[in-house]
Protein backbone atom coordinates (compact mmCIF):
# COMPACT_ATOMS: atom_id res chain seq x y z
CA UNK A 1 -16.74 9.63 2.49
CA UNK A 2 -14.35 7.42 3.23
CA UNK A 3 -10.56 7.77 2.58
CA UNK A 4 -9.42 5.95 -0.52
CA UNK A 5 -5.26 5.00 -0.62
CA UNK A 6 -3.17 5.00 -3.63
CA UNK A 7 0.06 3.94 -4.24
CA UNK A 8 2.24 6.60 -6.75
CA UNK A 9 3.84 4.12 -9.30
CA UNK A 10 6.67 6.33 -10.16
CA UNK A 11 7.63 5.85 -6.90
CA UNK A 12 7.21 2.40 -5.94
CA UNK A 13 10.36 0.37 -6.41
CA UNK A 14 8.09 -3.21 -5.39
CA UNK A 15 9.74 -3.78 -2.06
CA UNK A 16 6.76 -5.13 -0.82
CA UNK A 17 6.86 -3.71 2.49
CA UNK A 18 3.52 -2.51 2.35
CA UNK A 19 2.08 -6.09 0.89
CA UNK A 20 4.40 -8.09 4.44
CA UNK A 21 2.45 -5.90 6.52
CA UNK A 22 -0.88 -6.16 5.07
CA UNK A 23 -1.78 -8.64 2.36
CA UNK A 24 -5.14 -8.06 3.03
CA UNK A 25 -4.63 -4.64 1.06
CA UNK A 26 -1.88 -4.67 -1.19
CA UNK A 27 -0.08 -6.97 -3.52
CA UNK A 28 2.57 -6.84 -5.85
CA UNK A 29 1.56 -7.25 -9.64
CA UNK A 30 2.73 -8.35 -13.03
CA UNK A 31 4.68 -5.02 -13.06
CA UNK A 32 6.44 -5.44 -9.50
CA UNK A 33 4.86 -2.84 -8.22
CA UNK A 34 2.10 -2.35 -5.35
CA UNK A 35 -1.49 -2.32 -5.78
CA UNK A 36 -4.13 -1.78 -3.28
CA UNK A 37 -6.48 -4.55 -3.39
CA UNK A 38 -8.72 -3.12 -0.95
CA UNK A 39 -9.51 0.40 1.42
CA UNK A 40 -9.97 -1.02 4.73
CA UNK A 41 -8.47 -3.63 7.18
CA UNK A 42 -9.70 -4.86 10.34
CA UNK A 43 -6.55 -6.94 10.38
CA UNK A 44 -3.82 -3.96 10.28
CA UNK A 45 -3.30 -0.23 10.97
CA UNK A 46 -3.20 1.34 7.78
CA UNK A 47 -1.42 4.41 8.94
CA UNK A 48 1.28 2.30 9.81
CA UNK A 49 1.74 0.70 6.26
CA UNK A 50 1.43 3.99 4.46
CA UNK A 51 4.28 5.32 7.17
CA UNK A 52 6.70 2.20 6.50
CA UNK A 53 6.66 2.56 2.76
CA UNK A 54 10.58 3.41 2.77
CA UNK A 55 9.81 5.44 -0.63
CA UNK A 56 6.70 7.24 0.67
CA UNK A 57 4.70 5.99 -1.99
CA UNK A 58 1.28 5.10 -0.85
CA UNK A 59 -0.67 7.98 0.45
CA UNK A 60 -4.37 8.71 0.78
CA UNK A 61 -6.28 10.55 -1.23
């Protein structure tokens, strides 16, 4: 099984940091916060997104 991220809204101020470095998987909604749009990226290192959120709000589950 396959690890699935998630982004903690109560965290998430909508700095988009995570959405710069990979649109691919994340995007700001109607509610300026972050969404993952998808799991996997064969564009960018995941690891690295989820360890430049400055609020440490996107994590795996």
């Amino acid at each position: 099984m396959s690890k699935k991220l998630k982004v903690d809204e109560n965290l998430c101020t909508g700095c988009a940091t995570c959405a710069s470095l990979c649109p691919e998987c994340f995007e700001i909604g109607a509610d300026f916060k972050s969404h993952v749009k998808k799991d996997a990226c064969d564009e960018c290192d995941l690891n690295e997104v989820v360890d430049s959120c400055p609020m440490g709000a996107i994590s795996y589950e």
